[in-house]
PDB file of N, CA and C in Angstrom:
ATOM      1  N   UNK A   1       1.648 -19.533  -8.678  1.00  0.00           N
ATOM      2  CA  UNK A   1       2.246 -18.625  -9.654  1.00  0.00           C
ATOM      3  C   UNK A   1       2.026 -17.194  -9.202  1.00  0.00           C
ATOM      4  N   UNK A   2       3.296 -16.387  -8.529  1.00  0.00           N
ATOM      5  CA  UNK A   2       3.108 -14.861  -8.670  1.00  0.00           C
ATOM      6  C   UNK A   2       3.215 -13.923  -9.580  1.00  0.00           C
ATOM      7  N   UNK A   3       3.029 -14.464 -10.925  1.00  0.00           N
ATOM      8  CA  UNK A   3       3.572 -13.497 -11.671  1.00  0.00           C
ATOM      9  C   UNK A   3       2.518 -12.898 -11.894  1.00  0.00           C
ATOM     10  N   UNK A   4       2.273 -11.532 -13.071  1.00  0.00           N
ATOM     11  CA  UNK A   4       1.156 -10.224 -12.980  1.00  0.00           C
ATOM     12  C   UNK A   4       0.354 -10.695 -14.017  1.00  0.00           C
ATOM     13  N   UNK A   5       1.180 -11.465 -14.982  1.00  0.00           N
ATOM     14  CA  UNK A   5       0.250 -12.091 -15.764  1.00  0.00           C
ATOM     15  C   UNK A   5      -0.463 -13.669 -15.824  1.00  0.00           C
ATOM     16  N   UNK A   6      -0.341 -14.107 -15.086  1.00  0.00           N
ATOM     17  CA  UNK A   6      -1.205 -15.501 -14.507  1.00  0.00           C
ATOM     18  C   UNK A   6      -2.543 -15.140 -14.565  1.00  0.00           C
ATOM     19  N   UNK A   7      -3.532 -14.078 -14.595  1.00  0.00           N
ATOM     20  CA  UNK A   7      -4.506 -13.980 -14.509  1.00  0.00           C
ATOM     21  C   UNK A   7      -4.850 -13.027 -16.519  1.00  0.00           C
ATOM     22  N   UNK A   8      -4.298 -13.379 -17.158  1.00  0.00           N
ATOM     23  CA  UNK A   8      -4.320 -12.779 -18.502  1.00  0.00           C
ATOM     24  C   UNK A   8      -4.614 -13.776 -19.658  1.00  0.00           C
ATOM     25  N   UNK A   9      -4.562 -14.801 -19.216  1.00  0.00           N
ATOM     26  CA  UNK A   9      -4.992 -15.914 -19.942  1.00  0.00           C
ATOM     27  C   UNK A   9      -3.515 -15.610 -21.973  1.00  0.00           C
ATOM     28  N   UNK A  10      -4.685 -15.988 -22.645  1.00  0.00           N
ATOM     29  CA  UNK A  10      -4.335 -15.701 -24.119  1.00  0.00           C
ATOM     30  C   UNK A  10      -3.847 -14.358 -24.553  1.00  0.00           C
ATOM     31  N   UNK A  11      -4.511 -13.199 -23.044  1.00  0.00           N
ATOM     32  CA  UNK A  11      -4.340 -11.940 -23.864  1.00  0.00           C
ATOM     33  C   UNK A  11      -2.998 -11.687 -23.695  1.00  0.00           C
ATOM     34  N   UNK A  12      -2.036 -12.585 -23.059  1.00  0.00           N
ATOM     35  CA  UNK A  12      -0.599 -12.506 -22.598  1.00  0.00           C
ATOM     36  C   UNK A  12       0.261 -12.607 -23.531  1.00  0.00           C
ATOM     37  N   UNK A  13      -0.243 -13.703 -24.667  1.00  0.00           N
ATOM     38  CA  UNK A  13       0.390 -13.855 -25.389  1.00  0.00           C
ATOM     39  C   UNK A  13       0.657 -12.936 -26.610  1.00  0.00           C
ATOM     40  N   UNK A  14      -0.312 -11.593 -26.782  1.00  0.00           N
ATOM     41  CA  UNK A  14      -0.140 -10.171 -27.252  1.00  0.00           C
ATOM     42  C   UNK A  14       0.623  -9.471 -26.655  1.00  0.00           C
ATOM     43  N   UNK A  15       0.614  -8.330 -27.015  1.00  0.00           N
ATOM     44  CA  UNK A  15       2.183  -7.189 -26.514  1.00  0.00           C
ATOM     45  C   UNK A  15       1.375  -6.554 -25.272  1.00  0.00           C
ATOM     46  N   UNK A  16       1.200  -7.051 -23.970  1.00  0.00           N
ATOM     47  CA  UNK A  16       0.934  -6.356 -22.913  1.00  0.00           C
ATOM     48  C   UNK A  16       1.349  -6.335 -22.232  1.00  0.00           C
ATOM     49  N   UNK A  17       1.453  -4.701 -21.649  1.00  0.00           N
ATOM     50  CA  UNK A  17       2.886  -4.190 -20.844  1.00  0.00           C
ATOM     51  C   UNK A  17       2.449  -4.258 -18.937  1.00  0.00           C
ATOM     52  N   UNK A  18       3.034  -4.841 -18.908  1.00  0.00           N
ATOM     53  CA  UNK A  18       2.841  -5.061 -17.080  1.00  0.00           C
ATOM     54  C   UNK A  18       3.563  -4.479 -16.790  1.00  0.00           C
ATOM     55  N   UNK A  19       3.309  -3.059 -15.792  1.00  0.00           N
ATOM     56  CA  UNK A  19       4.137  -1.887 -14.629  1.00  0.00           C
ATOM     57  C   UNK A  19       3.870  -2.084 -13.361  1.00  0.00           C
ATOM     58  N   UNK A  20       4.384  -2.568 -12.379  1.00  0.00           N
ATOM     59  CA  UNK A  20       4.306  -2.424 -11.087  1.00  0.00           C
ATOM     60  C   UNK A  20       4.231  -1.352 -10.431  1.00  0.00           C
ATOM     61  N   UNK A  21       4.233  -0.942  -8.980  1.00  0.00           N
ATOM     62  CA  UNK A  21       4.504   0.203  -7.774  1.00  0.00           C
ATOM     63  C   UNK A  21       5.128  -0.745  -6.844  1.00  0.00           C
ATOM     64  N   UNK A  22       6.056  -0.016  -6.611  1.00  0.00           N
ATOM     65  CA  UNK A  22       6.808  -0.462  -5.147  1.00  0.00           C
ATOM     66  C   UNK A  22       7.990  -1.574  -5.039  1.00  0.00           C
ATOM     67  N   UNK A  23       8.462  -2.322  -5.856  1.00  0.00           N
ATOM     68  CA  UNK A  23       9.042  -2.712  -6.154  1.00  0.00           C
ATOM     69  C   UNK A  23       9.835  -3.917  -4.486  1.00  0.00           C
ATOM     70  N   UNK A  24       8.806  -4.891  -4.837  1.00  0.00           N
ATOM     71  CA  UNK A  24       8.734  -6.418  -4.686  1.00  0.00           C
ATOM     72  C   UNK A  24       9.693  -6.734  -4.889  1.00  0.00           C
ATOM     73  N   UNK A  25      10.217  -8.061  -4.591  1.00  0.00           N
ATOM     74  CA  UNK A  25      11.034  -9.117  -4.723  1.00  0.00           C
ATOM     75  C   UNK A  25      10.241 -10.287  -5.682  1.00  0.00           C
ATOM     76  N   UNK A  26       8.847 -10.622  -5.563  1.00  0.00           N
ATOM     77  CA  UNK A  26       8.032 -10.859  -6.817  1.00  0.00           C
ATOM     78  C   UNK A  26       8.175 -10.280  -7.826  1.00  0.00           C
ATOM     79  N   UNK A  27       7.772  -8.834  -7.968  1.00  0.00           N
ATOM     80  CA  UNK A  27       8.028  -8.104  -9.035  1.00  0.00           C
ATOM     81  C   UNK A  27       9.386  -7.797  -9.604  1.00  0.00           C
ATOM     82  N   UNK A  28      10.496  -7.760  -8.698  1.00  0.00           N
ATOM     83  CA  UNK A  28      11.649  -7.706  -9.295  1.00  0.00           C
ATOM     84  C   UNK A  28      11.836  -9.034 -10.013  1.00  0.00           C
ATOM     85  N   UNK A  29      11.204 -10.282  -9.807  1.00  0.00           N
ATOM     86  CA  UNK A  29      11.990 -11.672 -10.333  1.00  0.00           C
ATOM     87  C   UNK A  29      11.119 -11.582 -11.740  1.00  0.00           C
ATOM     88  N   UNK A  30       9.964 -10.635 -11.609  1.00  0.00           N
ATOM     89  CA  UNK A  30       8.986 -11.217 -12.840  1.00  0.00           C
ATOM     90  C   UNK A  30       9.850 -10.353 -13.442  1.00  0.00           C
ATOM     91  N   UNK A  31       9.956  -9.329 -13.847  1.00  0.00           N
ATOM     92  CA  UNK A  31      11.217  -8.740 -14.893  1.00  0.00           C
ATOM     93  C   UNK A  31      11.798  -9.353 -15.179  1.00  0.00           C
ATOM     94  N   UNK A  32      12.961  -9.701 -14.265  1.00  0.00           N
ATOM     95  CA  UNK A  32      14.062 -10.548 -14.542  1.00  0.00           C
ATOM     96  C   UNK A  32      13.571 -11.380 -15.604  1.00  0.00           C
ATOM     97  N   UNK A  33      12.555 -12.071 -15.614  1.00  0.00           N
ATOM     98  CA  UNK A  33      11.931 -13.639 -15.973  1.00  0.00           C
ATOM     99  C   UNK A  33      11.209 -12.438 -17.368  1.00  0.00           C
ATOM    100  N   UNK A  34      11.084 -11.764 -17.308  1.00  0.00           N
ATOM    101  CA  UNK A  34      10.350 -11.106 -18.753  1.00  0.00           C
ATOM    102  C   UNK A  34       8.366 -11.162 -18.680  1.00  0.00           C
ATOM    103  N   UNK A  35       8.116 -11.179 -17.381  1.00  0.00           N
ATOM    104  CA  UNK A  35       6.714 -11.191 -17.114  1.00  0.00           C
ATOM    105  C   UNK A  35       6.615 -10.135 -17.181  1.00  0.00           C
ATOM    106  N   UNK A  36       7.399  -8.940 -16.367  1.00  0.00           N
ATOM    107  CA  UNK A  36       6.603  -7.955 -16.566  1.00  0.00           C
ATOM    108  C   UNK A  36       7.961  -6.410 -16.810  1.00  0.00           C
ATOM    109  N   UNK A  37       7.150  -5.675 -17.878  1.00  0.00           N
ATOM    110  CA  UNK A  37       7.991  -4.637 -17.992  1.00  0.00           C
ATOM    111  C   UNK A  37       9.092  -3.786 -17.159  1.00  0.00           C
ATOM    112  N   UNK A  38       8.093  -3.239 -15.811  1.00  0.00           N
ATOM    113  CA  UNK A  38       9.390  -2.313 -14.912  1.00  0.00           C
ATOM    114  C   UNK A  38       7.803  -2.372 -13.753  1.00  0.00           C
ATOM    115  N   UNK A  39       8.752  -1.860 -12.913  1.00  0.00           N
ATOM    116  CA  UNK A  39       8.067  -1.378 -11.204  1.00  0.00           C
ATOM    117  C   UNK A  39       8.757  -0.238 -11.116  1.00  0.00           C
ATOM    118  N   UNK A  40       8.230   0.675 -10.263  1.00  0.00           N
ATOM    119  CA  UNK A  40       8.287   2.087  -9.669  1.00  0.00           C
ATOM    120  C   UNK A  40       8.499   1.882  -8.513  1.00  0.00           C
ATOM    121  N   UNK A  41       9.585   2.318  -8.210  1.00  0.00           N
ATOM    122  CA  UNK A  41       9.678   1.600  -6.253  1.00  0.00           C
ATOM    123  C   UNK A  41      10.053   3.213  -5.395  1.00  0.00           C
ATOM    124  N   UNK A  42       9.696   2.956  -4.332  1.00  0.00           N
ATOM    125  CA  UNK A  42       9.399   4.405  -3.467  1.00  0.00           C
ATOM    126  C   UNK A  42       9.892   3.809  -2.256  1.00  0.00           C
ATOM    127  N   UNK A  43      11.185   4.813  -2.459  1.00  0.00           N
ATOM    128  CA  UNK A  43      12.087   4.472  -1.266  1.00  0.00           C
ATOM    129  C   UNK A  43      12.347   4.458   0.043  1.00  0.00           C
ATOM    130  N   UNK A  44      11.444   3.328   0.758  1.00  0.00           N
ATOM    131  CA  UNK A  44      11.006   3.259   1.957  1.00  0.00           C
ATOM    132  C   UNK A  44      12.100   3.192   2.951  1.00  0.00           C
ATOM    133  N   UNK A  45      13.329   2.828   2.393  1.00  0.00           N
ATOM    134  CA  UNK A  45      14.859   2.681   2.931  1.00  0.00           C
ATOM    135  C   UNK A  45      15.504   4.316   3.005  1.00  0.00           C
ATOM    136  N   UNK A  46      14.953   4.797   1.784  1.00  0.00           N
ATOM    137  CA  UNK A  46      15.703   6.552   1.672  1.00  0.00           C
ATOM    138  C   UNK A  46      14.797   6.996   3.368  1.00  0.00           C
ATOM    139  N   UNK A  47      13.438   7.167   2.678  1.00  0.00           N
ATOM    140  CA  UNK A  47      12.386   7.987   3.267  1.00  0.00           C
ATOM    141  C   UNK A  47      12.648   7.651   4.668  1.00  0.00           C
ATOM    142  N   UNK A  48      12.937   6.332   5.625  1.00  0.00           N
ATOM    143  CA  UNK A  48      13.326   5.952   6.863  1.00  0.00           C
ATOM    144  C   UNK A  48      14.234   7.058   7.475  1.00  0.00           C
ATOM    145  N   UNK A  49      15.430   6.147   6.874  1.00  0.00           N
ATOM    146  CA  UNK A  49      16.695   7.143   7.158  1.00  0.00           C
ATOM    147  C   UNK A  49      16.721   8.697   7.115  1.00  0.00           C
ATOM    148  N   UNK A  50      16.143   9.462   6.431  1.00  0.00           N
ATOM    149  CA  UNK A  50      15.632  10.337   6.381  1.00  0.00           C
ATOM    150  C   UNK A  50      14.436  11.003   7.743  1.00  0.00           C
ATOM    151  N   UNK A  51      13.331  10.323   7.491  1.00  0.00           N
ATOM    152  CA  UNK A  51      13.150  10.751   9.301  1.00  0.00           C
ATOM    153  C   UNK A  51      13.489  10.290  10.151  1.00  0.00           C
ATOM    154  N   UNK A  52      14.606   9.172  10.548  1.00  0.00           N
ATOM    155  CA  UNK A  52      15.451   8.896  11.876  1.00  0.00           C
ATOM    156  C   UNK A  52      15.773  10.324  11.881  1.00  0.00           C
ATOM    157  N   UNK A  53      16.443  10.523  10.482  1.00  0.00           N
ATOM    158  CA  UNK A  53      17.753  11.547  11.023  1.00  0.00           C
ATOM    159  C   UNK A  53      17.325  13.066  11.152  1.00  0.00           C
ATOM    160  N   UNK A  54      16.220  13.653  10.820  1.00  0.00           N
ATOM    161  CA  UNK A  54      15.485  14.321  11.008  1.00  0.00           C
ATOM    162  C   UNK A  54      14.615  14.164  11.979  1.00  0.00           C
ATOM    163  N   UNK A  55      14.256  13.246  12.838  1.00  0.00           N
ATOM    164  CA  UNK A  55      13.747  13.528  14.187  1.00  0.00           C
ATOM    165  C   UNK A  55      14.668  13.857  15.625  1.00  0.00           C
ATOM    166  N   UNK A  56      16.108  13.161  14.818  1.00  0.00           N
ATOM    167  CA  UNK A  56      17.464  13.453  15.940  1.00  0.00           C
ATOM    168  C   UNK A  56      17.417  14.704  15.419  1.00  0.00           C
ATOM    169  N   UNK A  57      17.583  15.324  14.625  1.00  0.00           N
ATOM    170  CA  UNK A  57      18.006  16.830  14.416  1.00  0.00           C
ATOM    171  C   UNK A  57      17.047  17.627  15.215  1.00  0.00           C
ATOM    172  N   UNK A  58      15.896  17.173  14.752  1.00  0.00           N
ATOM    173  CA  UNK A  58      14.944  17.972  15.817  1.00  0.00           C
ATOM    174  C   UNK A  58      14.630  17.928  16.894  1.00  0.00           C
ATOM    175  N   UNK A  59      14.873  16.714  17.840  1.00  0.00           N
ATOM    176  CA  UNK A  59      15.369  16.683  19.435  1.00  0.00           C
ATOM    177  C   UNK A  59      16.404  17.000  19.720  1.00  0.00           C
ATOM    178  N   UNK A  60      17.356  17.131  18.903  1.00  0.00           N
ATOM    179  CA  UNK A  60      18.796  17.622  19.707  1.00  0.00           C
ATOM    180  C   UNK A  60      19.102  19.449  19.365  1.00  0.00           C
ATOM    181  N   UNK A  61      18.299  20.041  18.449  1.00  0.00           N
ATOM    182  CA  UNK A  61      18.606  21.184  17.599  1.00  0.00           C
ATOM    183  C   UNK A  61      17.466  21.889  17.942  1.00  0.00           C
ATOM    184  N   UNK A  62      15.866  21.096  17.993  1.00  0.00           N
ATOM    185  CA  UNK A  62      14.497  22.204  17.889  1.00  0.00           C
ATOM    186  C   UNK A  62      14.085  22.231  16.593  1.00  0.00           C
ATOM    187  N   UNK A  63      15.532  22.149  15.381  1.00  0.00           N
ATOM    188  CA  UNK A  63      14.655  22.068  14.382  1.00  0.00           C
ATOM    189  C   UNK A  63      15.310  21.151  13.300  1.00  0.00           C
ATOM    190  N   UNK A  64      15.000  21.381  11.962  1.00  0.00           N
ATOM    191  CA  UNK A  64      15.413  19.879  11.016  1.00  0.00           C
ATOM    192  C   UNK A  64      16.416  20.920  10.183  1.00  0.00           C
ATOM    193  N   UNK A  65      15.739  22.297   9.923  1.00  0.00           N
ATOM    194  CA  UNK A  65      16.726  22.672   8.831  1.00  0.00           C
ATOM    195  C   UNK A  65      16.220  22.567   7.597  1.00  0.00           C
ATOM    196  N   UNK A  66      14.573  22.403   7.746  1.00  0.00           N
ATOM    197  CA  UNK A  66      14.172  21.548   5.954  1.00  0.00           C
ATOM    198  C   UNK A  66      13.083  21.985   6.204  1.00  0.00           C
ATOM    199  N   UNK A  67      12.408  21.792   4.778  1.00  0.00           N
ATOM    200  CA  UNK A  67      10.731  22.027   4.490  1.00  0.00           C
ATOM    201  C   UNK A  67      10.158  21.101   5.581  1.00  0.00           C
ATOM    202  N   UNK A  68       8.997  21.329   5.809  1.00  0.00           N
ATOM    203  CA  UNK A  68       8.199  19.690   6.158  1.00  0.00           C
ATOM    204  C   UNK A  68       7.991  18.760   5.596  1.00  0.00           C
ATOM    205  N   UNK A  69       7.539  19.363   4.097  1.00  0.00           N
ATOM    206  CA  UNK A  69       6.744  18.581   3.099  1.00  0.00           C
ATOM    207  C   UNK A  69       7.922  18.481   1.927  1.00  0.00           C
ATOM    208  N   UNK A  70       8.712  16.930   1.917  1.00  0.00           N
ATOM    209  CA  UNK A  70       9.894  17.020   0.781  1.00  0.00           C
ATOM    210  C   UNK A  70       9.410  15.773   0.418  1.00  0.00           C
ATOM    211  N   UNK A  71       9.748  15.813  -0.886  1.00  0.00           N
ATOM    212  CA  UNK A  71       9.928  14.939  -2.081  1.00  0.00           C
ATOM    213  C   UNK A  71      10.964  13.616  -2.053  1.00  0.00           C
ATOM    214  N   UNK A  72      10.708  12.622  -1.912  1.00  0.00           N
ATOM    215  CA  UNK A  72      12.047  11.492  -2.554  1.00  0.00           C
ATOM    216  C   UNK A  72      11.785  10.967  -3.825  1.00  0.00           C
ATOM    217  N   UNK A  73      12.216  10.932  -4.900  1.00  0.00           N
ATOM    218  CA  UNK A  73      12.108  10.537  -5.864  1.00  0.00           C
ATOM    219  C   UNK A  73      11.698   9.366  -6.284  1.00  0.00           C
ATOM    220  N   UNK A  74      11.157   8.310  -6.913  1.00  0.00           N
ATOM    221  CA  UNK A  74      10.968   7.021  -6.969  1.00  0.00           C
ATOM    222  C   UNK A  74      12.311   6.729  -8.084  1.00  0.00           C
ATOM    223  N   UNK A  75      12.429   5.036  -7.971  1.00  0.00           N
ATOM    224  CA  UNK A  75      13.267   4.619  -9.066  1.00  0.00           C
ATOM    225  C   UNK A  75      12.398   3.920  -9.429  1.00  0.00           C
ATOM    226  N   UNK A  76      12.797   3.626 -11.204  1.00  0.00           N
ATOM    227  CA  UNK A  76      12.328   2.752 -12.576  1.00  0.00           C
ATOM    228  C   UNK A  76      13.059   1.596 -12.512  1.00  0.00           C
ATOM    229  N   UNK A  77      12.952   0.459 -11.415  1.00  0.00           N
ATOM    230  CA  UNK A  77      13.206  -0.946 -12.070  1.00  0.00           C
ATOM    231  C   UNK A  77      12.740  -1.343 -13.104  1.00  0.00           C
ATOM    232  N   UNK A  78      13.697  -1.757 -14.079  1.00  0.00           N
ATOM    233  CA  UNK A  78      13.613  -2.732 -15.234  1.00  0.00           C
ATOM    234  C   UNK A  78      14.590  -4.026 -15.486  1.00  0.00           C
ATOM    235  N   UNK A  79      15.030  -3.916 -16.326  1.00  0.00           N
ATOM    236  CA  UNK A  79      16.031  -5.275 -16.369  1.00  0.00           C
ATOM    237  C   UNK A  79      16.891  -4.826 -15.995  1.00  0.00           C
ATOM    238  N   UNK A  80      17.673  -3.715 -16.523  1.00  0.00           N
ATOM    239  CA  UNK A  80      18.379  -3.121 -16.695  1.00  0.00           C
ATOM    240  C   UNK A  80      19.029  -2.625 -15.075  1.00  0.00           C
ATOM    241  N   UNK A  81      18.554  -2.253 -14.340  1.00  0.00           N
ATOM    242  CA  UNK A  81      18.675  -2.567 -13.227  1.00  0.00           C
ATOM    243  C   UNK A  81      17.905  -3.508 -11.973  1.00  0.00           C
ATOM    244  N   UNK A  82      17.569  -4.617 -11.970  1.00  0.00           N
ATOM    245  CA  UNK A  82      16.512  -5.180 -11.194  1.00  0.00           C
ATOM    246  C   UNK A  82      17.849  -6.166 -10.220  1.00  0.00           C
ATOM    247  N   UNK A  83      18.704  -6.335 -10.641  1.00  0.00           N
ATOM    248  CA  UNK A  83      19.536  -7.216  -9.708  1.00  0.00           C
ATOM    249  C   UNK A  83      19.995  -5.951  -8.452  1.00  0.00           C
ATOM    250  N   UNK A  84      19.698  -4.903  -8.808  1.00  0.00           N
ATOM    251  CA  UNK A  84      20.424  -3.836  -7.699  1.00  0.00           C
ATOM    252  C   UNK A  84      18.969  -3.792  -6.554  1.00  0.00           C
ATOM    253  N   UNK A  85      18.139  -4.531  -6.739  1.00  0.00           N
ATOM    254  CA  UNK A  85      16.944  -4.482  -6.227  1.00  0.00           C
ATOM    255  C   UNK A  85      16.469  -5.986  -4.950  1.00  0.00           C
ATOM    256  N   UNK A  86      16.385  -5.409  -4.051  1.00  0.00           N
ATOM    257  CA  UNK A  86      16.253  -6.341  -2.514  1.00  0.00           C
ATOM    258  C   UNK A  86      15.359  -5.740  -1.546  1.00  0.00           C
ATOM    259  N   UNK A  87      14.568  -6.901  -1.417  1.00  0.00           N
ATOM    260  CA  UNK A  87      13.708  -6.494  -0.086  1.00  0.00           C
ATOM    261  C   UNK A  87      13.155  -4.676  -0.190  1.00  0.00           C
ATOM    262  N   UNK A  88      12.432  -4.164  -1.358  1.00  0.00           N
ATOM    263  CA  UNK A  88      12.784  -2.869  -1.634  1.00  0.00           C
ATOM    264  C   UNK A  88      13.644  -2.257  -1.230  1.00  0.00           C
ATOM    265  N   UNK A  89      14.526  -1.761  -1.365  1.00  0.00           N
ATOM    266  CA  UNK A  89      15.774  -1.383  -1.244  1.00  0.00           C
ATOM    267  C   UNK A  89      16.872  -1.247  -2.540  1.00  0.00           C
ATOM    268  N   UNK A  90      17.131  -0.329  -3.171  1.00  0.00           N
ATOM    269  CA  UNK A  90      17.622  -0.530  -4.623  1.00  0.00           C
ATOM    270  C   UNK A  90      19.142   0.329  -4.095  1.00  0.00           C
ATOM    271  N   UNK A  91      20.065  -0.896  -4.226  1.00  0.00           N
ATOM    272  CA  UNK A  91      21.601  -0.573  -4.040  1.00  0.00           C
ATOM    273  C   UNK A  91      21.854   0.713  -5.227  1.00  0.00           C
ATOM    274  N   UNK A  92      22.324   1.719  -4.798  1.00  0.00           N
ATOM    275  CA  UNK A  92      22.376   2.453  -6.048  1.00  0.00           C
ATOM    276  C   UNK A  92      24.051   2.036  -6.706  1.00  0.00           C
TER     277      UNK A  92
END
């Protein structure tokens, strides 16, 4: 059993809210399935693509054109969107 609450015994059966990080293919199915509230997933697919294409800019240019230090936003899987959710990777 992967789900977040397998280890909660009785106290599961009260209103307790299970939040993930990073957003699993476990964690996306336990939503789905109503185990667990939402995951926070941090877009390891954005953030990639992002320094490919920023290390070509900066071997072919010298420079990126950008801060060093930038921000990608995380997304809120819930039900509501969890089927847009693969292999972390959230189809927008």
């Amino acid at each position: 059993d992967r789900s977040p609450s397998r280890g909660l015994g009785d106290v599961y059966k009260r209103q307790v809210y299970i939040i993930g990080v990073d957003g699993s293919n476990d964690m996306r199915d336990n939503i789905k399935d109503g185990k667990a509230l939402a995951t926070a997933l941090q877009q390891i697919d954005k953030i990639t693509r992002n320094a490919v294409t920023q290390a070509n800019d900066y071997l072919t240019n010298g420079t990126t054109g950008l801060e060093e230090k930038q921000l990608v936003d995380c997304v809120v899987i819930t039900k509501d969107n969890a089927d847009k959710l693969d292999n972390f990777v959230f189809a927008e």
